[in-house]
Every structure is written in C-alpha cells, then in structure tokens.
Protein backbone atom coordinates (compact mmCIF):
# COMPACT_ATOMS: atom_id res chain seq x y z
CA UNK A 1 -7.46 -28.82 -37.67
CA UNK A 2 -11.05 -27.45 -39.27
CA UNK A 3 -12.34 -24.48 -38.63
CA UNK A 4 -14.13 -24.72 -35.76
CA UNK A 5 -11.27 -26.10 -33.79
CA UNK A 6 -9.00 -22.91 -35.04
CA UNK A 7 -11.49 -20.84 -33.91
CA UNK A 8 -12.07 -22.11 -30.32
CA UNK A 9 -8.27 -22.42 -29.87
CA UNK A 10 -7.96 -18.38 -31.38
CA UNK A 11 -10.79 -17.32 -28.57
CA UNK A 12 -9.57 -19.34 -25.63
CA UNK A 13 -5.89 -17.50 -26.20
CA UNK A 14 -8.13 -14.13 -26.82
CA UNK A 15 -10.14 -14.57 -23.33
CA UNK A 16 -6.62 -15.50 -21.85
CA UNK A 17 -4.54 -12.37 -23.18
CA UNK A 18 -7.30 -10.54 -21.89
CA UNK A 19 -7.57 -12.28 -18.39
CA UNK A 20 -3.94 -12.07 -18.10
CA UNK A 21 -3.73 -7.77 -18.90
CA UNK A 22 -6.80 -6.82 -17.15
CA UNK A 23 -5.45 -8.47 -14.23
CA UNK A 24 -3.50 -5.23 -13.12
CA UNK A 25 -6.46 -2.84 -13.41
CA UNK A 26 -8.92 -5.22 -11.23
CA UNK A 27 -6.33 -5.89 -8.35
CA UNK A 28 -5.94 -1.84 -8.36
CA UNK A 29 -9.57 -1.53 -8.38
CA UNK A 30 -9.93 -3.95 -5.47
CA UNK A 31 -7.13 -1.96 -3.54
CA UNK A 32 -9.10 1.50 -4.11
CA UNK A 33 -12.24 -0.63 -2.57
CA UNK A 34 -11.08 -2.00 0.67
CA UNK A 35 -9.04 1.69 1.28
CA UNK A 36 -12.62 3.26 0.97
CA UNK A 37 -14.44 0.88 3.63
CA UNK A 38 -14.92 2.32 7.11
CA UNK A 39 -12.34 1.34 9.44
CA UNK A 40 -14.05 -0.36 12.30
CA UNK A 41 -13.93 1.01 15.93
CA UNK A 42 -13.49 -1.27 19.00
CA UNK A 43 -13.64 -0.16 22.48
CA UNK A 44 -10.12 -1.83 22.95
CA UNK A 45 -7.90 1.02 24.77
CA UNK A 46 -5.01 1.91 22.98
CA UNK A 47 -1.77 -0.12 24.53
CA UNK A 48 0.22 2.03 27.25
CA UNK A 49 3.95 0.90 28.20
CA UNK A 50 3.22 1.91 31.71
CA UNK A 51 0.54 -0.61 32.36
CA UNK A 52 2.22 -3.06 29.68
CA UNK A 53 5.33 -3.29 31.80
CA UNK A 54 5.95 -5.61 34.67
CA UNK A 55 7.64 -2.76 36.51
CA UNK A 56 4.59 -0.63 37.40
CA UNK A 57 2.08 -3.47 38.73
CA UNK A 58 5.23 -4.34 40.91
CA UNK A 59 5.85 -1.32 42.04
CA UNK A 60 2.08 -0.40 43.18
C-alpha cells in the first residue's frame, strides 16, 4: 500500500470510531429534544368506563 492509501484507510476507521462513540451522546441529545416539545392538546374527552361499557347505554 503507498501512502495515500494508508492514510485514507487510517481516516475512514478515525471518522468510524468516532461515528460509532458519539452515537450515545446524540441519541441522548435527541431524547432531551422530543421530552422538551409541547405536548399537543386535542379536544378528545378523556375515556370514562361508564359510557365505555355496554351496561350503561343498555340500561338507559
């Protein structure tokens, strides 16, 4: 191998070491992101086991 070839081989394992160990610190970032976003609001009511139930619409 010449030179050039040693040194494309040394920085493609380089940017892959680095790839590789960063990888924890960016997914962590990424969870801190999406816990920091606004929840969204619907106008969906919250569910209620009386008017979930077959039982009550019989029974009215």
């Amino acid at each position: 191998m010449n030179k050039k070839s040693m040194i494309a081989v040394l920085l493609i394992i380089l940017l892959a070491t680095i790839s590789v160990l960063g990888l924890p610190f960016m997914t962590h970032k990424i969870e801190q992101h999406a816990e920091t976003i606004m929840q969204t609001v619907t106008a969906t009511p919250q569910p209620n086991d009386d008017y979930d139930s077959m039982e009550y619409i019989e029974t009215q």
